[in-house]
N, C-alpha and C. Protein backbone atom coordinates (compact mmCIF):
# COMPACT_ATOMS: atom_id res chain seq x y z
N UNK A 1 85.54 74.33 91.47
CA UNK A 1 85.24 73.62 90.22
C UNK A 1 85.64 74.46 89.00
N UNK A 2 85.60 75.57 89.19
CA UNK A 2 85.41 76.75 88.34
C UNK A 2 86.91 76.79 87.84
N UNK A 3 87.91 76.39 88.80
CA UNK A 3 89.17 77.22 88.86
C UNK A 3 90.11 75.92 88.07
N UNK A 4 89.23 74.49 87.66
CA UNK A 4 90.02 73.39 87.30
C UNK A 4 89.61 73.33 85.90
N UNK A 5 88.43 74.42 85.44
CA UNK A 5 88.07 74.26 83.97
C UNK A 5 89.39 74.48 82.91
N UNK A 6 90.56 75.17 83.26
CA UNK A 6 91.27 75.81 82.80
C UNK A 6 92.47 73.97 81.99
N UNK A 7 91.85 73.31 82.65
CA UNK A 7 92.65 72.14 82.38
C UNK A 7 91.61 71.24 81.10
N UNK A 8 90.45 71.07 81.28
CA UNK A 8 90.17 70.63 80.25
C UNK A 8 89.88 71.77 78.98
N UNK A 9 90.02 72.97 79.15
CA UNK A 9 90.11 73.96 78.32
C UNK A 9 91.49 73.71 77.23
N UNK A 10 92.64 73.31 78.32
CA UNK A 10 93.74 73.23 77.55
C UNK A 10 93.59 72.34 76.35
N UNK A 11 93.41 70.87 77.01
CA UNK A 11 93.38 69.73 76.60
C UNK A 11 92.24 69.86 74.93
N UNK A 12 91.67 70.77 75.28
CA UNK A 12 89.92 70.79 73.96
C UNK A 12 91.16 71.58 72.74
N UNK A 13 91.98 72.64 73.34
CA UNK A 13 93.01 73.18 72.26
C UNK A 13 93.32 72.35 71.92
N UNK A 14 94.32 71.63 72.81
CA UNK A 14 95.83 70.75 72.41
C UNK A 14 95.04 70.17 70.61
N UNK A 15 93.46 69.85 71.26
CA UNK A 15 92.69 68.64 70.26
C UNK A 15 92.27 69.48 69.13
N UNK A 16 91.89 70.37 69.37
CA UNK A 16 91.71 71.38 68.28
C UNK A 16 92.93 71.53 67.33
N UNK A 17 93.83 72.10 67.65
CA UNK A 17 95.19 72.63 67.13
C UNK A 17 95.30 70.99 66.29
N UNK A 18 95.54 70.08 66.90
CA UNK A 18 95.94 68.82 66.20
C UNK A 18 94.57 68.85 64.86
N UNK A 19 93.82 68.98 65.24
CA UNK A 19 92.41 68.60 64.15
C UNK A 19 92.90 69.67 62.99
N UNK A 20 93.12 70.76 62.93
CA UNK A 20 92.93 71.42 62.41
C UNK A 20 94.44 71.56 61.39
N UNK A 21 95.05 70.75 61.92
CA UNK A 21 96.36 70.92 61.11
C UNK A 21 96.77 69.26 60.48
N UNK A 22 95.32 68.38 60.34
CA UNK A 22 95.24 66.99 59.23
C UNK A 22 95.46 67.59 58.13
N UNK A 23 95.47 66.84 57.11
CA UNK A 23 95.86 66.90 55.90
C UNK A 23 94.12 66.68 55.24
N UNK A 24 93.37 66.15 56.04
CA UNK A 24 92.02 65.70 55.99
C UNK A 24 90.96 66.95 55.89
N UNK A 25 90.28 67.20 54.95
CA UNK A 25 89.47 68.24 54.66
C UNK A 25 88.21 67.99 56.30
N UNK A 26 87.48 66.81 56.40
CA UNK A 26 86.92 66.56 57.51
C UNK A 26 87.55 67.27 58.61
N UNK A 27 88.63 66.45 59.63
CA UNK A 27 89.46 66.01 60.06
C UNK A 27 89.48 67.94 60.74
N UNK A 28 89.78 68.82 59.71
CA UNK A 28 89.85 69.90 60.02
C UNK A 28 88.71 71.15 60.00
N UNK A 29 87.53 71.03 59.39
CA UNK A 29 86.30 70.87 59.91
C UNK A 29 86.20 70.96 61.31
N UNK A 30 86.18 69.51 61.40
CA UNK A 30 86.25 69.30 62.85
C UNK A 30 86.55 69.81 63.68
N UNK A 31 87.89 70.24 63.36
CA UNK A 31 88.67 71.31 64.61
C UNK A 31 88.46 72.58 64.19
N UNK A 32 87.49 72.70 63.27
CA UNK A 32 87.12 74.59 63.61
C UNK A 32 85.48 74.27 64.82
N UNK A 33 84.99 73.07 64.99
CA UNK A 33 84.08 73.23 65.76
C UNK A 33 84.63 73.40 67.40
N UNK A 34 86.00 72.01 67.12
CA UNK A 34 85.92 71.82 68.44
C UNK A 34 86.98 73.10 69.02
N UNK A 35 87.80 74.21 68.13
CA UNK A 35 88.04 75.18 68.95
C UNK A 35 86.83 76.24 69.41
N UNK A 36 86.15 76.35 68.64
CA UNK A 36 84.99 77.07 69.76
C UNK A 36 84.33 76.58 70.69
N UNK A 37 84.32 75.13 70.85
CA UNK A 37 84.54 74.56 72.39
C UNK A 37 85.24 74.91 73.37
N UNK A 38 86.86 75.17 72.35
CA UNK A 38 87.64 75.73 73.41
C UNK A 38 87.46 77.26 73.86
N UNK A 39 87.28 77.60 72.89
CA UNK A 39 87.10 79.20 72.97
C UNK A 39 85.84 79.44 74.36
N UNK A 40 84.83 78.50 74.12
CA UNK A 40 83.92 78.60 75.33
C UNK A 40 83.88 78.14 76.46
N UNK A 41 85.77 77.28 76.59
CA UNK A 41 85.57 76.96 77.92
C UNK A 41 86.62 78.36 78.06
N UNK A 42 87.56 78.75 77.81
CA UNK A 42 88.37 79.84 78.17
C UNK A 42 88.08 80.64 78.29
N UNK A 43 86.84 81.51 77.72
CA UNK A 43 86.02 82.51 78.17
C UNK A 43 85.36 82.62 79.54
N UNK A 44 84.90 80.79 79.72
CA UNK A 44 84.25 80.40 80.74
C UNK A 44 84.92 80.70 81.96
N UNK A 45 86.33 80.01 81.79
CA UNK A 45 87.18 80.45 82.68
C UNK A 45 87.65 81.67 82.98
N UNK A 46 87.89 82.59 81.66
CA UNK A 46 88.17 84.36 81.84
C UNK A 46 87.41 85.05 82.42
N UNK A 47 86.49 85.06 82.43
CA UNK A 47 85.34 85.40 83.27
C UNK A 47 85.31 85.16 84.56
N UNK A 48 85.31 83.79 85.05
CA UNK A 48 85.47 83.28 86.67
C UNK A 48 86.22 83.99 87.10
N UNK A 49 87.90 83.98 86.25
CA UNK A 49 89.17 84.21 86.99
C UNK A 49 88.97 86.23 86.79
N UNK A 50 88.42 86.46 86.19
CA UNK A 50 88.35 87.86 85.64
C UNK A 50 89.55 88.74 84.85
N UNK A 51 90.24 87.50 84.20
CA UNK A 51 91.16 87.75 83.24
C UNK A 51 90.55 87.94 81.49
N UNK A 52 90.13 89.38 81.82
CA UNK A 52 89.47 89.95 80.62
C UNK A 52 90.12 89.96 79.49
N UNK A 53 91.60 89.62 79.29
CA UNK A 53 92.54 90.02 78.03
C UNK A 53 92.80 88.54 77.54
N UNK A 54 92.20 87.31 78.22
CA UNK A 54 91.93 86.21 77.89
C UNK A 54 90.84 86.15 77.20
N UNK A 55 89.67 86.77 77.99
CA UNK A 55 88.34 86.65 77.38
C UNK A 55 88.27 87.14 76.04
N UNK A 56 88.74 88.67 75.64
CA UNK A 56 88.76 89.46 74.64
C UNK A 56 89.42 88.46 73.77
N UNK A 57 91.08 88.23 73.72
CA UNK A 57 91.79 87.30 73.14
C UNK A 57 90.77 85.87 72.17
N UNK A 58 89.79 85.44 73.20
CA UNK A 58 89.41 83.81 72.77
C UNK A 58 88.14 84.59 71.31
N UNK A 59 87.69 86.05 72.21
CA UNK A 59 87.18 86.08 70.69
C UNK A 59 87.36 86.75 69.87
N UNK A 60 88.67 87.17 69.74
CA UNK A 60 89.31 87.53 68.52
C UNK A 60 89.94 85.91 67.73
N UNK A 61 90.43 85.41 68.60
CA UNK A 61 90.42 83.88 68.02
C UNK A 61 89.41 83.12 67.51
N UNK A 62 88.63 83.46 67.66
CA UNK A 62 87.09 82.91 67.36
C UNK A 62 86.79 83.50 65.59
N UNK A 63 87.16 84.87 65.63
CA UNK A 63 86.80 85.29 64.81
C UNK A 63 87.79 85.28 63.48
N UNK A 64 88.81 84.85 64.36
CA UNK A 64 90.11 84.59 62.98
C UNK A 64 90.03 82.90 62.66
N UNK A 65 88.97 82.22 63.72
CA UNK A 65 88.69 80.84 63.28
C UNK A 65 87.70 81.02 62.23
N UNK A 66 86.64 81.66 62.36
CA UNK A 66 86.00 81.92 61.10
C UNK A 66 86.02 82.43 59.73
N UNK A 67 87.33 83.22 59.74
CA UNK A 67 87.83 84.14 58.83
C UNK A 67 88.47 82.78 57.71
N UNK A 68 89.41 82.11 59.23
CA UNK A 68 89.97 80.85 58.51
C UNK A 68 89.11 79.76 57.37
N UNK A 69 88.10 79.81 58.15
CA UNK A 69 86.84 78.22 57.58
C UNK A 69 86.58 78.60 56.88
N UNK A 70 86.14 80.40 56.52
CA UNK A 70 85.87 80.86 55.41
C UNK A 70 86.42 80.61 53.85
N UNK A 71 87.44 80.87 54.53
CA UNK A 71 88.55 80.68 53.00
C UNK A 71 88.73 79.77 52.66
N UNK A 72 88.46 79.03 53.90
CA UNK A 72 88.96 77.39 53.42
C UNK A 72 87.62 76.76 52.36
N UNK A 73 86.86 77.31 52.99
CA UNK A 73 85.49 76.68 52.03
C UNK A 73 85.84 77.12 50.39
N UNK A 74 86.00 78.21 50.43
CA UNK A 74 86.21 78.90 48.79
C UNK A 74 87.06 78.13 47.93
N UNK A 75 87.99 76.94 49.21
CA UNK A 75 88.76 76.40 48.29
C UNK A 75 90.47 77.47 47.76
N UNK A 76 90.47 78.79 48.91
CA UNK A 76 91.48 79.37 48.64
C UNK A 76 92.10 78.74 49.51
N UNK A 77 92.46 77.72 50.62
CA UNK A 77 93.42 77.05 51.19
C UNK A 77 94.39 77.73 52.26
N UNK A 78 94.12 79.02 52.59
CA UNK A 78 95.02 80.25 53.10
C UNK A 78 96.00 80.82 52.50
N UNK A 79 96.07 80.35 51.09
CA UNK A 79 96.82 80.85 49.89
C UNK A 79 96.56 81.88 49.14
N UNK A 80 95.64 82.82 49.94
CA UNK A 80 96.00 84.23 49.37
C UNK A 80 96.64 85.42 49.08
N UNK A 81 96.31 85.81 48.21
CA UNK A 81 97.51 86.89 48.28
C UNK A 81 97.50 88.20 49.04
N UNK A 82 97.65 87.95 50.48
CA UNK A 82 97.75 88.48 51.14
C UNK A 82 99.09 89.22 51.92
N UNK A 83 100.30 89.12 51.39
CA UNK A 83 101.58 88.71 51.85
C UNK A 83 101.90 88.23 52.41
N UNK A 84 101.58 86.97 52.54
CA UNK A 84 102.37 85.92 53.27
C UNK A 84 103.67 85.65 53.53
């Protein structure tokens, strides 16, 4: 059971990645929740499979999802001057 999570894990990205790249302030919201869905099934799975550089990976992604929502709230848009 363990070893088929890796498929609806994908599928919660694919939905994430799409949410998060609307034009819709909601819309992308949204997909900062539903990637830490994903993030918690891929962990779920890194763990089973004991692919630790997955696990580590989902929460450094986790944490650059928050970094993201952050900014986005301030209304800086990821338009900082950061060198982009």
């Amino acid at each position: 059971m363990m070893d088929a999570l890796q498929w609806p894990a994908m599928v919660v990205t694919i939905v994430a990645a799409w949410l998060v790249a609307s034009s819709s302030r909601g819309r992308r919201h949204a997909g900062f929740w539903v990637y830490f869905v994903s993030n918690a099934l891929w962990i779920a799975w890194g763990l089973h499979t004991q692919a630790y550089a997955l696990v580590a990976l989902q929460f450094a992604l986790a944490a650059m999802n928050v970094r993201g929502e952050r900014k986005s709230a301030k209304g800086d848009g990821g338009q900082g001057g950061e060198g982009h």
